[in-house]
Protein backbone atom coordinates (compact mmCIF):
# COMPACT_ATOMS: atom_id res chain seq x y z
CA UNK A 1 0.00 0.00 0.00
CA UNK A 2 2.75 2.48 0.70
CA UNK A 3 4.68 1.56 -1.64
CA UNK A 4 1.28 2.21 -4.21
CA UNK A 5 0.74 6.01 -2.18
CA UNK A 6 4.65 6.16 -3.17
CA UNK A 7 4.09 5.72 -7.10
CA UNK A 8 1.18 7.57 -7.20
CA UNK A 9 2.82 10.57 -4.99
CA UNK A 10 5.63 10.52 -7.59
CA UNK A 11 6.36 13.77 -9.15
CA UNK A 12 8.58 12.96 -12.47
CA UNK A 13 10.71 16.38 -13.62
CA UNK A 14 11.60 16.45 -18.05
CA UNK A 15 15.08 17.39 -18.84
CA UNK A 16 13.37 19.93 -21.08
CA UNK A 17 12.16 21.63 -18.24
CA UNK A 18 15.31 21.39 -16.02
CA UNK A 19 17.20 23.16 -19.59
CA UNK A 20 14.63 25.44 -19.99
CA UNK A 21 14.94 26.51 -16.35
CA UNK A 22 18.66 27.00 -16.03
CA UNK A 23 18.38 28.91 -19.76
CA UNK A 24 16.15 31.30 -18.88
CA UNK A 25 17.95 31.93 -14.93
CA UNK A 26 21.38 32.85 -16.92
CA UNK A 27 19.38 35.23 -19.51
CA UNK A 28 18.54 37.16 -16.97
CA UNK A 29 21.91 37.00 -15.40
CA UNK A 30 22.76 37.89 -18.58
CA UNK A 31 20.37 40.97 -19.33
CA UNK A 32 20.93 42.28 -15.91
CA UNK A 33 25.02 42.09 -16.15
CA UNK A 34 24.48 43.90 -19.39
CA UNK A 35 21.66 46.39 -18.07
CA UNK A 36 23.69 49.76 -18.85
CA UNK A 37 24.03 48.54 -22.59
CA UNK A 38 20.43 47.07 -23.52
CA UNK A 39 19.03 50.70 -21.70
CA UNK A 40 21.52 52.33 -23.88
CA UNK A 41 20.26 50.36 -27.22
CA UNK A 42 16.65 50.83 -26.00
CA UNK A 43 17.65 55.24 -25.76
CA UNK A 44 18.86 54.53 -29.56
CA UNK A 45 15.82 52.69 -30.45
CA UNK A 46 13.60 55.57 -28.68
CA UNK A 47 15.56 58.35 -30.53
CA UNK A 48 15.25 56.65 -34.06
CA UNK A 49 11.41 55.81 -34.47
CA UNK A 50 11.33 59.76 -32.74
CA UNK A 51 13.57 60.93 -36.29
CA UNK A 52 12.54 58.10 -38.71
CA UNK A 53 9.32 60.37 -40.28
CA UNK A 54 11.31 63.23 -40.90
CA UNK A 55 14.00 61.15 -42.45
CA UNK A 56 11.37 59.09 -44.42
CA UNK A 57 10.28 62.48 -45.20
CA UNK A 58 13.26 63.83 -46.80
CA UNK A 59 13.81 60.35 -48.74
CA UNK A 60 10.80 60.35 -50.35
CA UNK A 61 9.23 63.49 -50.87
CA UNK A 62 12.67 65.48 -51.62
CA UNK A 63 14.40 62.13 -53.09
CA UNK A 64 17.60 62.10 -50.38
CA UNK A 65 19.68 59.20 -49.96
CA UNK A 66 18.60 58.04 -46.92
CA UNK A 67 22.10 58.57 -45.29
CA UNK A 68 21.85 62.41 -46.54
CA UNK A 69 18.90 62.78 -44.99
CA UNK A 70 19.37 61.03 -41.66
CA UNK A 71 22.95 63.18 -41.27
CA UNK A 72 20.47 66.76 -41.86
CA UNK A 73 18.04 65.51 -39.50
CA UNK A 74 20.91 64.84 -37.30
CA UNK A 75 22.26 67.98 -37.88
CA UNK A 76 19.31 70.01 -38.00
CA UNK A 77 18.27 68.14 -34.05
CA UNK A 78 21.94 69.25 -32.64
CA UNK A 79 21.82 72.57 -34.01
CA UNK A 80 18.30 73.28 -32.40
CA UNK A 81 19.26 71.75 -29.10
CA UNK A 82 22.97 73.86 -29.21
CA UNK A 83 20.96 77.02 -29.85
CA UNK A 84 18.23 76.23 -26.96
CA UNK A 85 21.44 75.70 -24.40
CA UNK A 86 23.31 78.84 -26.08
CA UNK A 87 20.34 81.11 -25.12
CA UNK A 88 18.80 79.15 -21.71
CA UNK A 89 22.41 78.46 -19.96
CA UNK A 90 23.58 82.31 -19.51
CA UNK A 91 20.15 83.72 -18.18
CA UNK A 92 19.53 80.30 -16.39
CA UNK A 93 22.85 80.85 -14.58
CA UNK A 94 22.59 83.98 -13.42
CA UNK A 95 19.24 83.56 -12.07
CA UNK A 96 20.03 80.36 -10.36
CA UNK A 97 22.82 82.50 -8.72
CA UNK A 98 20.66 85.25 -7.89
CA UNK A 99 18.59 82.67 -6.43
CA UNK A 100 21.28 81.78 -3.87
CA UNK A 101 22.40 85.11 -3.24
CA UNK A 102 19.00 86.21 -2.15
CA UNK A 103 18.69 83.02 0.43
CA UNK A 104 19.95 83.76 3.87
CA UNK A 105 22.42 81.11 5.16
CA UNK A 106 21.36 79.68 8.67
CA UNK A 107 22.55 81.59 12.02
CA UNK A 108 24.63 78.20 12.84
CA UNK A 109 26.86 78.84 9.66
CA UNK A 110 26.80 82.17 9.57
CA UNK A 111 27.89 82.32 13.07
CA UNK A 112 30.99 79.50 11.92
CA UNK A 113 31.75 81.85 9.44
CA UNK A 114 31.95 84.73 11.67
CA UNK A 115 34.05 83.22 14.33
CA UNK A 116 36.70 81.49 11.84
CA UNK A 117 40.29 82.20 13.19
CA UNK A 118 43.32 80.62 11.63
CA UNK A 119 44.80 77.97 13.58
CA UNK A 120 47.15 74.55 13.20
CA UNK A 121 43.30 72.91 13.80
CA UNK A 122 41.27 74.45 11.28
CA UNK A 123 44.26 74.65 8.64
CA UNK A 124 44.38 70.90 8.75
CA UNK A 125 40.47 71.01 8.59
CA UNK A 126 40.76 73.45 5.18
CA UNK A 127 43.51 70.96 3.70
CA UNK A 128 41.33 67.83 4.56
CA UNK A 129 38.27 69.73 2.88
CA UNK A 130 40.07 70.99 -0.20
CA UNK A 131 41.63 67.50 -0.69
CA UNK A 132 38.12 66.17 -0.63
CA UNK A 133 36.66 68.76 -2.79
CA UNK A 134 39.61 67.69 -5.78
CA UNK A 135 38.58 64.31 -5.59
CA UNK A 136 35.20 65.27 -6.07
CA UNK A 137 35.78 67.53 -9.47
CA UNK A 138 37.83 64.81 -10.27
CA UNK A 139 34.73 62.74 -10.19
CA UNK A 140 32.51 65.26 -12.07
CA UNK A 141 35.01 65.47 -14.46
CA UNK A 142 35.35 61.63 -15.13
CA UNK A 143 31.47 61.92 -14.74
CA UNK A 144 30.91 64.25 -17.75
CA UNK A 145 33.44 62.67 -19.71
CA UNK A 146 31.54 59.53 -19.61
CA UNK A 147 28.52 61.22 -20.17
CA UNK A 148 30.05 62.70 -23.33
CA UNK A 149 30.79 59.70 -24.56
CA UNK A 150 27.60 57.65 -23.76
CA UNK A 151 25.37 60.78 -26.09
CA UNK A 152 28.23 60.01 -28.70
CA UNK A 153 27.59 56.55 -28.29
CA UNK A 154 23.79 57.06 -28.29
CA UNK A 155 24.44 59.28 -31.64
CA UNK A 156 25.92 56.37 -33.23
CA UNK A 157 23.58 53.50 -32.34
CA UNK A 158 20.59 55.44 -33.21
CA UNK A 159 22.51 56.65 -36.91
CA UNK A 160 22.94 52.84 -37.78
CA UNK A 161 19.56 51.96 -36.43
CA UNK A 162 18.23 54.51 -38.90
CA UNK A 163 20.08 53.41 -41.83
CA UNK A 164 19.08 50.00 -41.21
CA UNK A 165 14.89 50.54 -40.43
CA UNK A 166 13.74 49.28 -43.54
CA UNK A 167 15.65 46.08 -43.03
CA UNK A 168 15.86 46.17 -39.43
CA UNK A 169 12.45 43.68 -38.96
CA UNK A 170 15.02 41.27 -40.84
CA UNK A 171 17.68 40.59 -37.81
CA UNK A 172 14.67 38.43 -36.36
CA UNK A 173 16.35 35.66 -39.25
CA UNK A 174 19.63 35.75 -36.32
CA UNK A 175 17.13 33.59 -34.29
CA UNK A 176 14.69 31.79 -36.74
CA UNK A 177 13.64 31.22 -40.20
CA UNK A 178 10.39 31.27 -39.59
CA UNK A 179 8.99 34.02 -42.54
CA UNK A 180 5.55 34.80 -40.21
CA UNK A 181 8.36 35.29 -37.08
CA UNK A 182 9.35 37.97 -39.33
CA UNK A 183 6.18 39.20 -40.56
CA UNK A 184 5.52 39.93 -36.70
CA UNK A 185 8.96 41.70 -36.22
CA UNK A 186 7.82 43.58 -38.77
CA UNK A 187 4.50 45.20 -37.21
CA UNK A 188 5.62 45.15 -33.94
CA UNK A 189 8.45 47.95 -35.10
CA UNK A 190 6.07 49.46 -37.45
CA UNK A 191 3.70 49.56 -34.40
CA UNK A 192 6.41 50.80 -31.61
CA UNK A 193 7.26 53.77 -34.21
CA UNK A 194 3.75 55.31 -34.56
CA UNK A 195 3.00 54.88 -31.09
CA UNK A 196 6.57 55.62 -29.20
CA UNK A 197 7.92 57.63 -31.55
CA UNK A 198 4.60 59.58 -31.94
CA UNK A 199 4.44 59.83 -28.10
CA UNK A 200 8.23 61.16 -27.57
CA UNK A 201 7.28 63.93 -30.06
CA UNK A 202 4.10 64.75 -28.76
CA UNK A 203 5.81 65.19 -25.55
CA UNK A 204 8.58 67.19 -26.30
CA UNK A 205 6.10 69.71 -28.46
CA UNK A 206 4.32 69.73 -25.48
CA UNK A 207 7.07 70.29 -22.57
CA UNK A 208 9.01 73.01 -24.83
CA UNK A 209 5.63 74.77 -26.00
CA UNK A 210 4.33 74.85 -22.02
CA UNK A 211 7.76 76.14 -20.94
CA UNK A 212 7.91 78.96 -23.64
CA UNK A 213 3.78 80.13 -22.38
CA UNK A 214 5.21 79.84 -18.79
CA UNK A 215 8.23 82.02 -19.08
CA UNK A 216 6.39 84.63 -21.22
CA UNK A 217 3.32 84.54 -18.71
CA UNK A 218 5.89 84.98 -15.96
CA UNK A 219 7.95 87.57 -17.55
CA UNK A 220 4.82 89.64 -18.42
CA UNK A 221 3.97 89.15 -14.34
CA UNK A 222 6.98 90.33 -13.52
CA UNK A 223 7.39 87.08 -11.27
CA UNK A 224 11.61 86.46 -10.31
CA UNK A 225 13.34 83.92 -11.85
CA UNK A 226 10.87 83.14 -14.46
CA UNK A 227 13.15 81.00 -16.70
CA UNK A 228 13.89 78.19 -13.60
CA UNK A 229 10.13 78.75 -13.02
CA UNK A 230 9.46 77.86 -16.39
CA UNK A 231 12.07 75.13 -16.99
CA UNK A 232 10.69 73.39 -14.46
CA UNK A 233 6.98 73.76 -15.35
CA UNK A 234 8.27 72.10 -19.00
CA UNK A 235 10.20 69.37 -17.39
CA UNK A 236 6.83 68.64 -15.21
CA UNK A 237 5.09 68.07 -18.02
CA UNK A 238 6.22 64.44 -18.06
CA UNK A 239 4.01 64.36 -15.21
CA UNK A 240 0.08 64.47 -16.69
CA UNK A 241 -2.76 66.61 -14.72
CA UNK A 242 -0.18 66.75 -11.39
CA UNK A 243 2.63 67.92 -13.07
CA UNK A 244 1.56 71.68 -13.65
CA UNK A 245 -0.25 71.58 -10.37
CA UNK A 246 3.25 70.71 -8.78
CA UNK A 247 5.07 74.03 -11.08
CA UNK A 248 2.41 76.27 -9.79
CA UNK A 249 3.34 76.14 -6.04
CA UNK A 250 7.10 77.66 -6.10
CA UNK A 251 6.03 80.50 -8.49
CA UNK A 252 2.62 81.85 -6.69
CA UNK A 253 5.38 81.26 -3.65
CA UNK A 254 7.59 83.48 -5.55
CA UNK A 255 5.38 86.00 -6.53
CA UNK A 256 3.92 86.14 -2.58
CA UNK A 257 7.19 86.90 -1.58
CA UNK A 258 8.01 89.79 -4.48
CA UNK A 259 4.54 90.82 -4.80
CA UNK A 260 1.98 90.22 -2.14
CA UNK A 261 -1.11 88.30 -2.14
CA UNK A 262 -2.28 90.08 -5.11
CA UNK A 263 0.40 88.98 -7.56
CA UNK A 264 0.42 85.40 -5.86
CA UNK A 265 -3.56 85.13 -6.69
CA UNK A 266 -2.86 86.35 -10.58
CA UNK A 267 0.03 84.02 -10.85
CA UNK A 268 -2.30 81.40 -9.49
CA UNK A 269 -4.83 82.22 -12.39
CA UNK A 270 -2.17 82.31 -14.81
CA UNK A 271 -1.24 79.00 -14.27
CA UNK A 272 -4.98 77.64 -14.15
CA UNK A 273 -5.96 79.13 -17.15
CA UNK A 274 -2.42 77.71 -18.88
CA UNK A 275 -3.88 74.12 -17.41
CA UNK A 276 -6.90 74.53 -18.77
CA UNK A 277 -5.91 75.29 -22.11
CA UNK A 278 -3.42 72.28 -22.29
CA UNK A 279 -6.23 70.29 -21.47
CA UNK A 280 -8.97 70.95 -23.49
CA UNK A 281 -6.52 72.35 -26.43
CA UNK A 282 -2.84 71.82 -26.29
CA UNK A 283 -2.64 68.35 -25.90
CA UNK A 284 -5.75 67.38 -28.02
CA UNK A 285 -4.10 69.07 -30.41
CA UNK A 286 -0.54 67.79 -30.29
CA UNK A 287 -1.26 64.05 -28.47
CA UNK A 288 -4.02 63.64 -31.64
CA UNK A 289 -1.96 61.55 -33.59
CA UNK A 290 0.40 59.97 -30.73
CA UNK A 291 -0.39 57.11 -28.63
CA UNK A 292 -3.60 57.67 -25.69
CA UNK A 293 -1.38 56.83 -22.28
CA UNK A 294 -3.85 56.56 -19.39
CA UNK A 295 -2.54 59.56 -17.09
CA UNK A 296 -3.15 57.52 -14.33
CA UNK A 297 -1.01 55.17 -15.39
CA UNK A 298 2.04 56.90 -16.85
CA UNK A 299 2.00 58.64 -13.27
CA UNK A 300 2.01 55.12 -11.61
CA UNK A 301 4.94 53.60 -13.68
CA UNK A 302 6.72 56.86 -13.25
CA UNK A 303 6.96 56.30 -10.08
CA UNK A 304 7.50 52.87 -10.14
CA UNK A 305 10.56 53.33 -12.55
CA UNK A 306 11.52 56.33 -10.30
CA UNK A 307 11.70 53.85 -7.18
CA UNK A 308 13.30 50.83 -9.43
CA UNK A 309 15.96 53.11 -11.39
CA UNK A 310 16.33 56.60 -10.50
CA UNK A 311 15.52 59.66 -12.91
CA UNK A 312 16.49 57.32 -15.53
CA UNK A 313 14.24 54.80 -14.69
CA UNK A 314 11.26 57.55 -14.42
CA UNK A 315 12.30 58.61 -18.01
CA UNK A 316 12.01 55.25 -19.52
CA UNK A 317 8.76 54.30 -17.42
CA UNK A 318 5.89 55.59 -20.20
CA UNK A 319 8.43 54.16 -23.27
CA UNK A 320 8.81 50.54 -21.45
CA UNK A 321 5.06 50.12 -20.65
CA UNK A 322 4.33 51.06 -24.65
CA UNK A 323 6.72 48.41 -25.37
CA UNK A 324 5.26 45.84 -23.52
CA UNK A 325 1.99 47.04 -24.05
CA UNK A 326 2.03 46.25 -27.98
CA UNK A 327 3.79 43.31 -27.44
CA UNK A 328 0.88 41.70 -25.15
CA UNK A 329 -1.13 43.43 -28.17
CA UNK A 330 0.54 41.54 -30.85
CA UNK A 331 1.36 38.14 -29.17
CA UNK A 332 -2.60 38.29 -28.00
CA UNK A 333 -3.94 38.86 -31.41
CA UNK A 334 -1.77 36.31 -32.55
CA UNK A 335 -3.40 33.91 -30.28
CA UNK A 336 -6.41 34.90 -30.74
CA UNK A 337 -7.00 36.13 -34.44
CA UNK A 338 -10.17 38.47 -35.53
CA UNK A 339 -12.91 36.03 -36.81
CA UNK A 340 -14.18 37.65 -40.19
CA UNK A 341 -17.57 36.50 -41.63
């Protein structure tokens, strides 16, 4: 009898499975040893189905080779974003600085200040702090030289990812030679370009056209430091519904303090009339042919890539749920295909 309970108890494991298992445990060993490089390729990807329309553009309504035209868009996107740090930086700067300036420091470091004398003590302290503070521009330096280098990197991915879109659908054949594994790489790039690409430009319209209202609105106001105001009311942006709500406070704060309650209450009108126009016109307008995110949840998986990753994992939250999201489209309407009468 037990040794019937025993045979029926028996659990039997396939080798298939015990492959499978281990496989799929080292891939992602593999993917997360190689993290910094697939996020880089997935920035490239982003950036080229962002160009690819203009470039398509060019190549076949002007008749460019398509490397002629992909260099001018290339050209034309570094020469727009050196002129919008040529004329933000300088005015940006000083008003940051002004910023500080006009903040008090606390009593407790004033008071340090104050009573500083020279001494064996605190010269030792000043050497130990300056030593400190070289290896730390040492590390901003290394920092921004490997920053460099990863957007010259990202230039070059994204240049031969361009070239290659046509064909690109084809590098599925590395894997299989099945011709309807292709046919799918094929719509699920076609599909990630109207829909990611559509929503990076919609998005980038939108943050540079709310910052430009902002900083007008505020100059008009007379509100200080109108350009960090407004910077950060187009960065927000990223942030649907909240994010202009979350602008608004340090500017009506800002215009309290210079102005009073009255020019806190019209800077607080300002900024609900510039909500209300995003809403019912801006973004209809713009987002109209770009992919419908749920606000909800691009706020959710900004935060969840925010927790997960940093800044860079809120930045890639909305682009990584559109990827998986039309690939749980296309794998489900593979499985389950449209019945046609």
């Amino acid at each position: 009898m037990a040794s019937f309970l025993d045979s029926k108890n028996q659990v039997s494991i396939s080798p298939s499975i015990v492959i499978f298992t281990v496989l799929f445990l080292l891939g992602l060993f593999f993917f997360y040893y190689l993290r910094s490089i697939i996020i880089l390729l997935f920035l490239a990807f982003i950036f080229m189905v962002a160009l690819n329309p203009l470039v398509s553009w060019l190549e076949n309504r002007l008749r460019f080779p398509r490397i002629l035209a992909t260099l001018l868009v290339y050209l034309l996107v570094i020469g727009i974003l050196t002129g919008i740090i040529a004329l933000v930086v300088p005015p940006l700067s000083r008003e940051l600085y002004q910023l500080v300036i006009g903040l008090h420091l606390p009593p407790v470091i004033q008071a340090e200040i104050d009573n500083f004398t020279f001494s064996l003590e605190n010269f030792t302290s000043l050497v130990d702090r300056v030593g400190s503070s070289v290896s730390v521009i040492l590390a901003i330096v290394t920092s921004t030289f490997s920053g460099l280098f990863t957007f010259f990197t990202l230039l070059v991915l994204s240049f031969y990812l361009m070239l290659e879109r046509k064909v690109l659908y084809k590098k599925v054949a590395w894997f299989t030679r099945d011709a309807s594994h292709l046919i799918e790489a094929k719509k699920l790039i076609d599909s990630l370009e109207h829909q990611l690409g559509g929503w990076v430009r919609g998005q980038i319209v939108l943050m540079l056209l709310i910052g430009l209202i902002s900083y007008v609105g505020l100059l008009l106001l007379k509100v200080p430091y109108a350009l960090p105001l407004a910077l950060l009311a187009g960065i927000l942006e990223i942030l649907p519904n909240i994010g202009p709500t979350f602008a608004a406070v340090p500017a009506v704060i800002f215009a309290y303090i210079a102005g009073g309650p009255v020019l806190a209450g019209v800077t607080l009108v300002f900024y609900i009339i510039v909500q209300q126009l995003e809403n019912n016109l801006i973004v209809p307008k713009i987002m109209k042919d770009s992919v419908d995110v749920n606000p909800l949840v691009a706020i959710v998986t900004i935060i969840i890539g925010l927790k997960l990753a940093g800044v860079m994992g809120a930045l890639l939250a909305v682009p990584t749920y559109i990827l998986v999201r039309t690939l749980y489209s296309l794998w489900f309407n593979r499985q389950h295909p449209r019945q046609t009468n």
